[in-house]
PDB file of N, CA and C in Angstrom:
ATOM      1  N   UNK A   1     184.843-173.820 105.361  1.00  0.00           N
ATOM      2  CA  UNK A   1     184.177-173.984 106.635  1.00  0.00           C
ATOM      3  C   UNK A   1     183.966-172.611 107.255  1.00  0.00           C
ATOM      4  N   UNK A   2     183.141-172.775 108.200  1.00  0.00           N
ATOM      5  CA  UNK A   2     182.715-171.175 109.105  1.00  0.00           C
ATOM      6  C   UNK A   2     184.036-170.589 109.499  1.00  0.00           C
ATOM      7  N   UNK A   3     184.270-169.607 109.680  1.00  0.00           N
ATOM      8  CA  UNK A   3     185.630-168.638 109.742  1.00  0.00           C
ATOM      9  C   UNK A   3     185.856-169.011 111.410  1.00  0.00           C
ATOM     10  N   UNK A   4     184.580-169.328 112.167  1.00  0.00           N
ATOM     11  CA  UNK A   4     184.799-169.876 113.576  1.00  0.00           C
ATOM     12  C   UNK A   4     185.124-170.487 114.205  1.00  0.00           C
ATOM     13  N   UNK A   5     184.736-171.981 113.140  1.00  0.00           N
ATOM     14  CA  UNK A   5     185.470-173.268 113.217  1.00  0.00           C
ATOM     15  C   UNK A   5     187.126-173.331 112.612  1.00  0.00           C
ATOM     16  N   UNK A   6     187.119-172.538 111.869  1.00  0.00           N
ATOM     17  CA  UNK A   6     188.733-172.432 111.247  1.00  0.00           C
ATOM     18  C   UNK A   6     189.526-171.706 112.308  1.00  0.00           C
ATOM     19  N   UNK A   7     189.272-170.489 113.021  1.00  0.00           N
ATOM     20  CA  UNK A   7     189.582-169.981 114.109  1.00  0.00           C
ATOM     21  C   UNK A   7     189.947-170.696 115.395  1.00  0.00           C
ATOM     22  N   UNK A   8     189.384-171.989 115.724  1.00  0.00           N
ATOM     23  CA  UNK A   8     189.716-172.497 116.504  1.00  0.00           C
ATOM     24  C   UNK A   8     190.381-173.716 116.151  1.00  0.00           C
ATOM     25  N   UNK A   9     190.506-174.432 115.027  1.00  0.00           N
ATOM     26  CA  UNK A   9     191.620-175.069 114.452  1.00  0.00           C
ATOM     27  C   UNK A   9     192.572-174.284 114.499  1.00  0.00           C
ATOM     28  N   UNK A  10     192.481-173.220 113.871  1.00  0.00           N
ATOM     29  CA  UNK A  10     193.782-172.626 114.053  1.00  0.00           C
ATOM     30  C   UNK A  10     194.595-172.278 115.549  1.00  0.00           C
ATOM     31  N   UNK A  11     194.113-172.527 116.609  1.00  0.00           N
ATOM     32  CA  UNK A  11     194.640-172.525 117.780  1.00  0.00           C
ATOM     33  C   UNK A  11     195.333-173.621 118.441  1.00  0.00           C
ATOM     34  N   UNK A  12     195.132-174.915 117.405  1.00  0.00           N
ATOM     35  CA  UNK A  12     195.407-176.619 117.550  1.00  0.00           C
ATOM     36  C   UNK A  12     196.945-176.387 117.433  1.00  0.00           C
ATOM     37  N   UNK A  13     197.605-175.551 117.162  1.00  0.00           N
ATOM     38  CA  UNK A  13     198.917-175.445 116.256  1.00  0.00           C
ATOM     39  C   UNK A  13     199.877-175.985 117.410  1.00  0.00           C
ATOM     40  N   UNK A  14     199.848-176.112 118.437  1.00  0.00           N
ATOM     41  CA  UNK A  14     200.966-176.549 119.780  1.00  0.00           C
ATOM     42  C   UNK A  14     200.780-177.783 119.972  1.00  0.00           C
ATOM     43  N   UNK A  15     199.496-178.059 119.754  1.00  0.00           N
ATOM     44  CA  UNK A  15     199.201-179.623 120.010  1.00  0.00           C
ATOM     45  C   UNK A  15     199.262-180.142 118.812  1.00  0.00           C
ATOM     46  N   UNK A  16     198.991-179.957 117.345  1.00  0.00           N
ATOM     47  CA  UNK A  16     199.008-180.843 116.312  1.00  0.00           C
ATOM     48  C   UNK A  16     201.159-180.792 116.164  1.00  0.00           C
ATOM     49  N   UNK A  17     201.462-179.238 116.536  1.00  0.00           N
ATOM     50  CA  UNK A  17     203.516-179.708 116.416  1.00  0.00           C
ATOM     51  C   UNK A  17     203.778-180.751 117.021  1.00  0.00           C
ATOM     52  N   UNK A  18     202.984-181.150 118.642  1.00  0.00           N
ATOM     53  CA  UNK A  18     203.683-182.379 119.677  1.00  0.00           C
ATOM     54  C   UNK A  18     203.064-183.717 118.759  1.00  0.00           C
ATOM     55  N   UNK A  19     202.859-183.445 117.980  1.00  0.00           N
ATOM     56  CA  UNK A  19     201.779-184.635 117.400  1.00  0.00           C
ATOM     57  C   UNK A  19     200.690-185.244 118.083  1.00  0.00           C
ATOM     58  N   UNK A  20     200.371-184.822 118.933  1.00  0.00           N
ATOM     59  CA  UNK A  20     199.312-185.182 119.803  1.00  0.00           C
ATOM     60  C   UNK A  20     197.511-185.524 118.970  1.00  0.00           C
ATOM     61  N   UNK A  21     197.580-185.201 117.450  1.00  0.00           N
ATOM     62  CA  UNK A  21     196.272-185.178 116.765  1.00  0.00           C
ATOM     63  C   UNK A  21     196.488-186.248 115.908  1.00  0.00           C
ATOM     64  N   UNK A  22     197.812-186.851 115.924  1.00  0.00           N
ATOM     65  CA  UNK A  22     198.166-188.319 115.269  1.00  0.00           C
ATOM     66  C   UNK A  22     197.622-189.082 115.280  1.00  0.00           C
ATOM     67  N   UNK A  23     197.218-189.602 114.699  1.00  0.00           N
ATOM     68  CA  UNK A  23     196.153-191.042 114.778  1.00  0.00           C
ATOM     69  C   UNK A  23     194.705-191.036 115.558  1.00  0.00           C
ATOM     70  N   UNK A  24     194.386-189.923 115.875  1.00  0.00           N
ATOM     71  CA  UNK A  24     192.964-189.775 116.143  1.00  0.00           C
ATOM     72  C   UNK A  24     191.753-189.999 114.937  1.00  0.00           C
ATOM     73  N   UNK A  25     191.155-190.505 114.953  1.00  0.00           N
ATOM     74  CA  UNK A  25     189.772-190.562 114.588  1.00  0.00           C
ATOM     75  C   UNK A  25     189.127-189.653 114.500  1.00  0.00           C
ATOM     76  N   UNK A  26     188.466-189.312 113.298  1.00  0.00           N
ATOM     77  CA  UNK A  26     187.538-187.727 113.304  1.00  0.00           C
ATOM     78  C   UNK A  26     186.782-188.202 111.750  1.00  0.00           C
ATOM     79  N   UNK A  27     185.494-187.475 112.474  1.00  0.00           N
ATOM     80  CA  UNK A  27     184.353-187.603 111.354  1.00  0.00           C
ATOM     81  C   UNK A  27     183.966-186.021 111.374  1.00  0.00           C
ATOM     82  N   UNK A  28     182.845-185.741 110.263  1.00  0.00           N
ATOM     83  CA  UNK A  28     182.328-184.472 110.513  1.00  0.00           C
ATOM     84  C   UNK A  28     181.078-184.532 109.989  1.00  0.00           C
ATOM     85  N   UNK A  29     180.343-183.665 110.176  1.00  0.00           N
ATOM     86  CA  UNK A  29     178.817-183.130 109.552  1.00  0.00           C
ATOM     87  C   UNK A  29     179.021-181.591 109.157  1.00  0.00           C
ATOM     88  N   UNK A  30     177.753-181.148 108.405  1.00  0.00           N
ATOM     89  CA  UNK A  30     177.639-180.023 108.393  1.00  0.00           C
ATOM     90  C   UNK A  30     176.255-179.218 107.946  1.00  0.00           C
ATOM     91  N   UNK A  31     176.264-178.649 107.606  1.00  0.00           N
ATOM     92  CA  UNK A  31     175.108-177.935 107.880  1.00  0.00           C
ATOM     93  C   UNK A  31     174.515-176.687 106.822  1.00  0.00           C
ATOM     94  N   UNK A  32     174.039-176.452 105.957  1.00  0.00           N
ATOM     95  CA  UNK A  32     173.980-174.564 105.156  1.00  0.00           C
ATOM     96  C   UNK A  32     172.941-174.423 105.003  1.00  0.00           C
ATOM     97  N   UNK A  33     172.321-173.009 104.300  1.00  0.00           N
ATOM     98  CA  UNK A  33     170.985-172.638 104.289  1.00  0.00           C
ATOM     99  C   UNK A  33     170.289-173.285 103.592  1.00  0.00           C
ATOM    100  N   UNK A  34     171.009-173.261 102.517  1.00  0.00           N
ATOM    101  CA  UNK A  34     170.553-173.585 100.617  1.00  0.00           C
ATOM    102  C   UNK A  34     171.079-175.307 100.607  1.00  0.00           C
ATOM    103  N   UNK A  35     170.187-176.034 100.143  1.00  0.00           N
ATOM    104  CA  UNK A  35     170.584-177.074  99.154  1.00  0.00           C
ATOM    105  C   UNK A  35     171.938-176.793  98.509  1.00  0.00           C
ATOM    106  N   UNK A  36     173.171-177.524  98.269  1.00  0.00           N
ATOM    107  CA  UNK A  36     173.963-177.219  96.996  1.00  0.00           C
ATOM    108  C   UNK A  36     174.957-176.366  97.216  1.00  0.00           C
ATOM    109  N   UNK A  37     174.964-175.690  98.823  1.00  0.00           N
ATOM    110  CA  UNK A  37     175.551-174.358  99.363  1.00  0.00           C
ATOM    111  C   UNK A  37     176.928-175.017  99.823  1.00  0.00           C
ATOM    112  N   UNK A  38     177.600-175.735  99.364  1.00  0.00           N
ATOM    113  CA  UNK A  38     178.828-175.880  99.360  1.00  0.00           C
ATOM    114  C   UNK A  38     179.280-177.082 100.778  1.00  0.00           C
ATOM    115  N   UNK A  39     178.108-178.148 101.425  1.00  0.00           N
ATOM    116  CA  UNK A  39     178.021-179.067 102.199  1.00  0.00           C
ATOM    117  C   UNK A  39     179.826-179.841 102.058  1.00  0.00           C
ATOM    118  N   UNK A  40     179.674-180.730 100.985  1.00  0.00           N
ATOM    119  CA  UNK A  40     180.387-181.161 100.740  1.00  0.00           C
ATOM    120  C   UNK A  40     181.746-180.888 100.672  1.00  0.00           C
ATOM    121  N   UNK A  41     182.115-179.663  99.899  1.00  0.00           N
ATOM    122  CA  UNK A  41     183.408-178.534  99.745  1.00  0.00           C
ATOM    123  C   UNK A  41     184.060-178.449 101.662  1.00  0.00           C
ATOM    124  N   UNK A  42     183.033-177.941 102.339  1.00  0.00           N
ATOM    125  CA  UNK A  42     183.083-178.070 103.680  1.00  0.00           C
ATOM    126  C   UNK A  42     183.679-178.776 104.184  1.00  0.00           C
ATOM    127  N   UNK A  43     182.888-180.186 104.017  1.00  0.00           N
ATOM    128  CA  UNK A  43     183.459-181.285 104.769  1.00  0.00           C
ATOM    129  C   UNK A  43     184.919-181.421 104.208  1.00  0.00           C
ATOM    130  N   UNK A  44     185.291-181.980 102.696  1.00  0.00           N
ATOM    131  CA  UNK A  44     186.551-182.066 102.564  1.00  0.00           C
ATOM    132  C   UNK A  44     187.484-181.167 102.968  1.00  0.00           C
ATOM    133  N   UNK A  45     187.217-179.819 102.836  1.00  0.00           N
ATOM    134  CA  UNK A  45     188.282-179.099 103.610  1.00  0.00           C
ATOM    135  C   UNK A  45     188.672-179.597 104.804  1.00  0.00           C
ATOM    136  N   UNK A  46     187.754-179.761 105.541  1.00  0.00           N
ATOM    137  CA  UNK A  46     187.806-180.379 106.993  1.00  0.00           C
ATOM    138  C   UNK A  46     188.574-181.612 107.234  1.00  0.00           C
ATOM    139  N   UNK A  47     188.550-182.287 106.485  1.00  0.00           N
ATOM    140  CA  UNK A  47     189.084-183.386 106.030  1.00  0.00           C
ATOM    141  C   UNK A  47     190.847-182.982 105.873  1.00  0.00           C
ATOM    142  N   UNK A  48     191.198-182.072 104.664  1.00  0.00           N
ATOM    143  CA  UNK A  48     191.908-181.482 104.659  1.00  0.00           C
ATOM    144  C   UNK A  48     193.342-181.940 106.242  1.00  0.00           C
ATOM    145  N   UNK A  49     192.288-180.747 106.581  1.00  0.00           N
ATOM    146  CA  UNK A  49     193.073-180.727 107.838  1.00  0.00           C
ATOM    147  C   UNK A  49     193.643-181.670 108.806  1.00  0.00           C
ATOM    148  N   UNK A  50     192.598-182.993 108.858  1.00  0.00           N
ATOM    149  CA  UNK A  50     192.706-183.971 109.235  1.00  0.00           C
ATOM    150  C   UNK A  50     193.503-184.695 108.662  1.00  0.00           C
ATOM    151  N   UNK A  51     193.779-184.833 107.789  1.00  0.00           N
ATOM    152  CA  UNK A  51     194.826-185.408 106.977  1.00  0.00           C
ATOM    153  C   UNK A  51     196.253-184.620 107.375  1.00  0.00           C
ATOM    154  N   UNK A  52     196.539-183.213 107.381  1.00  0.00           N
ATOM    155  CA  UNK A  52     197.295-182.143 107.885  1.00  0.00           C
ATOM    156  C   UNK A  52     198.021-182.815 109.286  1.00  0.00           C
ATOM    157  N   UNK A  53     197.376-183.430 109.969  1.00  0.00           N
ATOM    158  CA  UNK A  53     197.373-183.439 111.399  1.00  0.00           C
ATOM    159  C   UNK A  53     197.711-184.801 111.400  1.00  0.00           C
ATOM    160  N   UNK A  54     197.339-185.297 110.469  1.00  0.00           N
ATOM    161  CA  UNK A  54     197.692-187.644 110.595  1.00  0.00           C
ATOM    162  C   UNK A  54     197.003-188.178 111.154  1.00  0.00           C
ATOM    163  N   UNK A  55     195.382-187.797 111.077  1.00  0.00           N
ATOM    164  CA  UNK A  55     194.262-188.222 111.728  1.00  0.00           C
ATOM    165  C   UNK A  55     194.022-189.208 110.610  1.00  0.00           C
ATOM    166  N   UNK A  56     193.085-189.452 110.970  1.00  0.00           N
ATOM    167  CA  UNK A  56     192.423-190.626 110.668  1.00  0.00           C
ATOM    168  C   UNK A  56     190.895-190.180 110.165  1.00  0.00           C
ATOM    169  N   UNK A  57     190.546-190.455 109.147  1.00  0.00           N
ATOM    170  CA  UNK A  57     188.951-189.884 108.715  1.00  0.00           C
ATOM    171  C   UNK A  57     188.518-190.889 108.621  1.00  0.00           C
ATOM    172  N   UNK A  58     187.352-190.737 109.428  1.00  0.00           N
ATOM    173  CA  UNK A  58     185.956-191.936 109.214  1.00  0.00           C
ATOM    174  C   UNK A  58     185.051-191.207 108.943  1.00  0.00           C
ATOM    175  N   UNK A  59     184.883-191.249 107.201  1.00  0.00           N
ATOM    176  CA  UNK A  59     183.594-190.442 106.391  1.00  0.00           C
ATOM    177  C   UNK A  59     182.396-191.792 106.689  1.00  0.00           C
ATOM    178  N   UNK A  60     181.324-191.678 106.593  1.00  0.00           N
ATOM    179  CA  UNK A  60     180.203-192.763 106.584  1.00  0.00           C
ATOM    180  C   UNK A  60     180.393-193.396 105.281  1.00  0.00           C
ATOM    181  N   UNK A  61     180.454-192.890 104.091  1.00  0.00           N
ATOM    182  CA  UNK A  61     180.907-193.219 102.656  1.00  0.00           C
ATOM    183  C   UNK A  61     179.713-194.014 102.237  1.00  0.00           C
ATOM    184  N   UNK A  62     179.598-194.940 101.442  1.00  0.00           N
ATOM    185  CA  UNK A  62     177.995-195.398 101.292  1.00  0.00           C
ATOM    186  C   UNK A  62     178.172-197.007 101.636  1.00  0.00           C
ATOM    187  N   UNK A  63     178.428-197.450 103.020  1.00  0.00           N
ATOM    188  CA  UNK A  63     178.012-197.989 103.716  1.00  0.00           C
ATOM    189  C   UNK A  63     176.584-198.521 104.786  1.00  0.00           C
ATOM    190  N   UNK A  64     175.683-197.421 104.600  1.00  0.00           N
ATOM    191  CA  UNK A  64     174.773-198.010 104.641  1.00  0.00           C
ATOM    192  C   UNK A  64     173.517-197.267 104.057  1.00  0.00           C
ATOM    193  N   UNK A  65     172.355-197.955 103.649  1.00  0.00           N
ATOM    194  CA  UNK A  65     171.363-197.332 103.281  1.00  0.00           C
ATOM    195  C   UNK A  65     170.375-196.185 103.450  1.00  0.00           C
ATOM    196  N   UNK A  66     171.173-195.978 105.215  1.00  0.00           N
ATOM    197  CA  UNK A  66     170.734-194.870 105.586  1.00  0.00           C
ATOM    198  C   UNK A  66     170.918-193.300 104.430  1.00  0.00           C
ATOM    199  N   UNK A  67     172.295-193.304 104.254  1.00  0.00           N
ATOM    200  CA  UNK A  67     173.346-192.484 103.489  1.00  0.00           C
ATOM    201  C   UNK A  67     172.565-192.110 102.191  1.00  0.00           C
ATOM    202  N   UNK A  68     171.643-192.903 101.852  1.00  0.00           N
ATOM    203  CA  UNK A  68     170.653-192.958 100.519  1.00  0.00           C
ATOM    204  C   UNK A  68     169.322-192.491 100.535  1.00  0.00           C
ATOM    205  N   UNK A  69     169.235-192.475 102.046  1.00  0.00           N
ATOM    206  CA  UNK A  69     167.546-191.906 102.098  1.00  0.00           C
ATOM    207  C   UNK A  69     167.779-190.494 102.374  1.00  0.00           C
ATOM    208  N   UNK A  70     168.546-190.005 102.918  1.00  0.00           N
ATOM    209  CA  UNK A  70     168.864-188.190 103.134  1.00  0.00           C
ATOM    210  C   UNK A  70     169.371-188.023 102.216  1.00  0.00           C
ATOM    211  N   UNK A  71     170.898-187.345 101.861  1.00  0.00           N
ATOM    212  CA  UNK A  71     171.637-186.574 100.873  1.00  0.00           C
ATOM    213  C   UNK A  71     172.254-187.109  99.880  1.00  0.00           C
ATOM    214  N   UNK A  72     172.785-188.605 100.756  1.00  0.00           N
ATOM    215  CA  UNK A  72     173.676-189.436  99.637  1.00  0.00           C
ATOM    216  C   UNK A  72     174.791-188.620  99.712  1.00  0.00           C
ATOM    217  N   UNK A  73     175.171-188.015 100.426  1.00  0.00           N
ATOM    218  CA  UNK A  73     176.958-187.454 100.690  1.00  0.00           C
ATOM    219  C   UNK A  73     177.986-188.502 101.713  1.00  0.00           C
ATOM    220  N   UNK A  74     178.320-189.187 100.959  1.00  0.00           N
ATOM    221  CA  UNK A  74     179.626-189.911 101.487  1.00  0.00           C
ATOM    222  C   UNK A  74     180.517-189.370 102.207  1.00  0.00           C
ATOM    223  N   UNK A  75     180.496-188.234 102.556  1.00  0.00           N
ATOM    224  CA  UNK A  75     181.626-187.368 103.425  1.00  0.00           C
ATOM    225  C   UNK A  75     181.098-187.727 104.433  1.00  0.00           C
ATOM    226  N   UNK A  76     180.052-187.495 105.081  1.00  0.00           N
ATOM    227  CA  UNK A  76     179.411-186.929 106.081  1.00  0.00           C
ATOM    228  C   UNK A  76     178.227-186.055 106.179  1.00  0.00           C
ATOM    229  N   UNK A  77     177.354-186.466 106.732  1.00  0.00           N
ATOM    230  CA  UNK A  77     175.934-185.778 107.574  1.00  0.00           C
ATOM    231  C   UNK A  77     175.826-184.525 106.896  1.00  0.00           C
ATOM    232  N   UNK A  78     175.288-183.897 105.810  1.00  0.00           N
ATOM    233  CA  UNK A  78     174.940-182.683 105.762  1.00  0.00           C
ATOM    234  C   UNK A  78     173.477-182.148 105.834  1.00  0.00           C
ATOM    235  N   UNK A  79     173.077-180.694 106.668  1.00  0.00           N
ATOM    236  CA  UNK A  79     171.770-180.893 106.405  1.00  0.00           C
ATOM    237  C   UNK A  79     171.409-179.379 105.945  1.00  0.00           C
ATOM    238  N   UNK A  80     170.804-179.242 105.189  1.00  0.00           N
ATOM    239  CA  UNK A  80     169.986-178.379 105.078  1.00  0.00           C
ATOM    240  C   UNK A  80     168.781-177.463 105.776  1.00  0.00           C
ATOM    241  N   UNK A  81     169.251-176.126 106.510  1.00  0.00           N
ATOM    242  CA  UNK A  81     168.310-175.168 107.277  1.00  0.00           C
ATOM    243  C   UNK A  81     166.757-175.058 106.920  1.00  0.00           C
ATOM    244  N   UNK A  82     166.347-175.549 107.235  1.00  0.00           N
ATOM    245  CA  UNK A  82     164.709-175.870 107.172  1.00  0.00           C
ATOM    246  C   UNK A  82     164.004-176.800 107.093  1.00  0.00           C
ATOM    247  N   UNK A  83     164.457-178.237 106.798  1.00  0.00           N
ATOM    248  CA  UNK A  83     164.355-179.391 106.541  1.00  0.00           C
ATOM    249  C   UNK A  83     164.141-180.021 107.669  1.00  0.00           C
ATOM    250  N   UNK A  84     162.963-180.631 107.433  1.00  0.00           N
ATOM    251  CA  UNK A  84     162.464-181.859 108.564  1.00  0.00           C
ATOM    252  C   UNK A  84     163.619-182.639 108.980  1.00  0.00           C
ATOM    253  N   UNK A  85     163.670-183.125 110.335  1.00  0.00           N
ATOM    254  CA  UNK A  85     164.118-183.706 111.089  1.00  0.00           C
ATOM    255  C   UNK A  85     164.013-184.642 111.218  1.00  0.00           C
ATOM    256  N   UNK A  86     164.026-185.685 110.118  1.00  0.00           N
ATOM    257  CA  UNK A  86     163.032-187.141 110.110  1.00  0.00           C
ATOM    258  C   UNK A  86     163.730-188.092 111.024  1.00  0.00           C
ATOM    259  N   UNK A  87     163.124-189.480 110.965  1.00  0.00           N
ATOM    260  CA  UNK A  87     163.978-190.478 111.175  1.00  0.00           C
ATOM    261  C   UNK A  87     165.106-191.336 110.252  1.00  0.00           C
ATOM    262  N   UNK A  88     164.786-190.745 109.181  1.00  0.00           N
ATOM    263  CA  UNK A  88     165.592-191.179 108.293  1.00  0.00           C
ATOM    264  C   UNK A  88     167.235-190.255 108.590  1.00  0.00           C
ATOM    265  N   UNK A  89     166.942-188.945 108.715  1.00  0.00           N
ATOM    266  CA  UNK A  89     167.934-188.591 108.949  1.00  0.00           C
ATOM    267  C   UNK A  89     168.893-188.953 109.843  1.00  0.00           C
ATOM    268  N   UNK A  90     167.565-188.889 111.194  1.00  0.00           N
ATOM    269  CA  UNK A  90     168.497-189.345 112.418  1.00  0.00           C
ATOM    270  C   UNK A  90     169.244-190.859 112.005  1.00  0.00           C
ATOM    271  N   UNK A  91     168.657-191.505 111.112  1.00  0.00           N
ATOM    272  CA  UNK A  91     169.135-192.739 111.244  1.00  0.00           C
ATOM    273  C   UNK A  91     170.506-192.748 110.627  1.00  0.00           C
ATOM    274  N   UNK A  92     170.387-191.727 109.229  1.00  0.00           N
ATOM    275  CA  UNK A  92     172.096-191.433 108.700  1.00  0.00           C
ATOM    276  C   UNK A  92     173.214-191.076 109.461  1.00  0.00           C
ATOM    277  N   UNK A  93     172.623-189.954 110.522  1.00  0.00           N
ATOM    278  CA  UNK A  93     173.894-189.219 112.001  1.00  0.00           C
ATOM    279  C   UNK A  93     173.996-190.151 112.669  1.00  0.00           C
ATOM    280  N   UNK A  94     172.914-191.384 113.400  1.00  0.00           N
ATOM    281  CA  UNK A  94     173.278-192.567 113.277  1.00  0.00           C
ATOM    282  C   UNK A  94     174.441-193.683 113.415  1.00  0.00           C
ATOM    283  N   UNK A  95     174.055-193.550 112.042  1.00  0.00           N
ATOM    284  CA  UNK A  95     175.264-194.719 111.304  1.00  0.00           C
ATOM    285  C   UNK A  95     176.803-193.807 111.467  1.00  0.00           C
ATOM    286  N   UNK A  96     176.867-192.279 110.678  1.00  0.00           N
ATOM    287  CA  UNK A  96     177.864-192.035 111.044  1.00  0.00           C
ATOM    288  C   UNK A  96     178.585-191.709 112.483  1.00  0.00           C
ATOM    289  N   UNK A  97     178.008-191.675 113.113  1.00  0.00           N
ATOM    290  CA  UNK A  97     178.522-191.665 114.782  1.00  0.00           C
ATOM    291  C   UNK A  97     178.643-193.131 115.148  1.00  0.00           C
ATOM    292  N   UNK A  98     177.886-194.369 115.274  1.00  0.00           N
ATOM    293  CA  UNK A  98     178.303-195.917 115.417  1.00  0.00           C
ATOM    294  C   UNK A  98     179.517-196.154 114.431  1.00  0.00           C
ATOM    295  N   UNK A  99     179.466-195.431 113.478  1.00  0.00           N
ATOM    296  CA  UNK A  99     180.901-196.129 112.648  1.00  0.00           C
ATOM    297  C   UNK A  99     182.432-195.192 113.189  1.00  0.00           C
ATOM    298  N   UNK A 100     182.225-193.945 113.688  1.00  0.00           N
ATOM    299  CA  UNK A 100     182.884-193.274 114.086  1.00  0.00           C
ATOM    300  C   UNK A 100     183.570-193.798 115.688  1.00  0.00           C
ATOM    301  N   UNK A 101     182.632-194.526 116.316  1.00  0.00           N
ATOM    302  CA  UNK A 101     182.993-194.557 117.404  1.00  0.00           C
ATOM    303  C   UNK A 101     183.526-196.389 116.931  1.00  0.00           C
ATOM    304  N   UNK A 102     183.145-196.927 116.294  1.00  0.00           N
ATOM    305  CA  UNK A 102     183.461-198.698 116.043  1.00  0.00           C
ATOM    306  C   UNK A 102     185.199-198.360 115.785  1.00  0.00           C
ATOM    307  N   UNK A 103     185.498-197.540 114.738  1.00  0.00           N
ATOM    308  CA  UNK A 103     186.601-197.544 114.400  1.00  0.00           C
ATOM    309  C   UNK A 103     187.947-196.659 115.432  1.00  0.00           C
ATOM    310  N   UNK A 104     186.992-195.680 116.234  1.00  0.00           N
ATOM    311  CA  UNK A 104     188.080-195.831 117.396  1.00  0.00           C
ATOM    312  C   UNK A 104     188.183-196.881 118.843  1.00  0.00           C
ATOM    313  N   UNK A 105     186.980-197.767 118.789  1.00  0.00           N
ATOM    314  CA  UNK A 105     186.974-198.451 119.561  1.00  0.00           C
ATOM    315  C   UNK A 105     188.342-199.279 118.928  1.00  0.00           C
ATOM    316  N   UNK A 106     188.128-199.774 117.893  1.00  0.00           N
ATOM    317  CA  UNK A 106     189.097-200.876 117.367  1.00  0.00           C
ATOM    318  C   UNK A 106     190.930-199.980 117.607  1.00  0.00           C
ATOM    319  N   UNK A 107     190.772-198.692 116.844  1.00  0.00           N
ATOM    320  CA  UNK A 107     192.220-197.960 117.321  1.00  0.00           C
ATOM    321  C   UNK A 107     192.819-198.042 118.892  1.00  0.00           C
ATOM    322  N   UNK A 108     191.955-198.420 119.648  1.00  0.00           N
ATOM    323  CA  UNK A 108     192.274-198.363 121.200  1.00  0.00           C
ATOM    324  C   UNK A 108     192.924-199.271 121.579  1.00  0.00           C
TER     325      UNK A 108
END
């Protein structure tokens, strides 16, 4: 992941000791220049951490058809720097944000 976003995980360290990142819910997206530029690698790291912490990951995974018309990455939302903005896409960020928020509705 960006050295920026790791930078500020790395500041979580007082709040993930109280356990306070326990059982939270967390999804991710991401983003690179190139096709193939390591989207995926990304997300699981990210993941990683979340797991680190006793979160809870809600990847989109291939739940819906949206997931099939963009990248087909089961992690999560990745997009590629230059690439149209379709509706198809929006419809994949979508699904993974309604499933993100269904499954902490239900944790509540």
């Amino acid at each position: 992941m960006a050295s920026q976003m790791r930078a500020f995980i790395d500041t979580l360290g007082g709040i993930w000791a109280k356990g306070s990142l326990a059982g939270k819910p967390a999804s991710a997206m991401t983003s690179a220049q190139n096709m193939h530029g390591g989207q995926e690698m990304t997300l699981t790291s990210f993941y990683t951490t979340i797991m680190h912490w006793g979160g809870i990951i809600v990847a989109p995974g291939y739940t819906d058809e949206a997931i099939f018309k963009t990248n087909g990455n089961p992690y999560g939302y990745s997009h590629t720097q230059g690439a149209e903005f379709t509706d198809e896409v929006k419809a994949a960020i979508g699904h993974q944000t309604r499933r993100l928020i269904e499954v902490a509705s239900k944790l509540r």
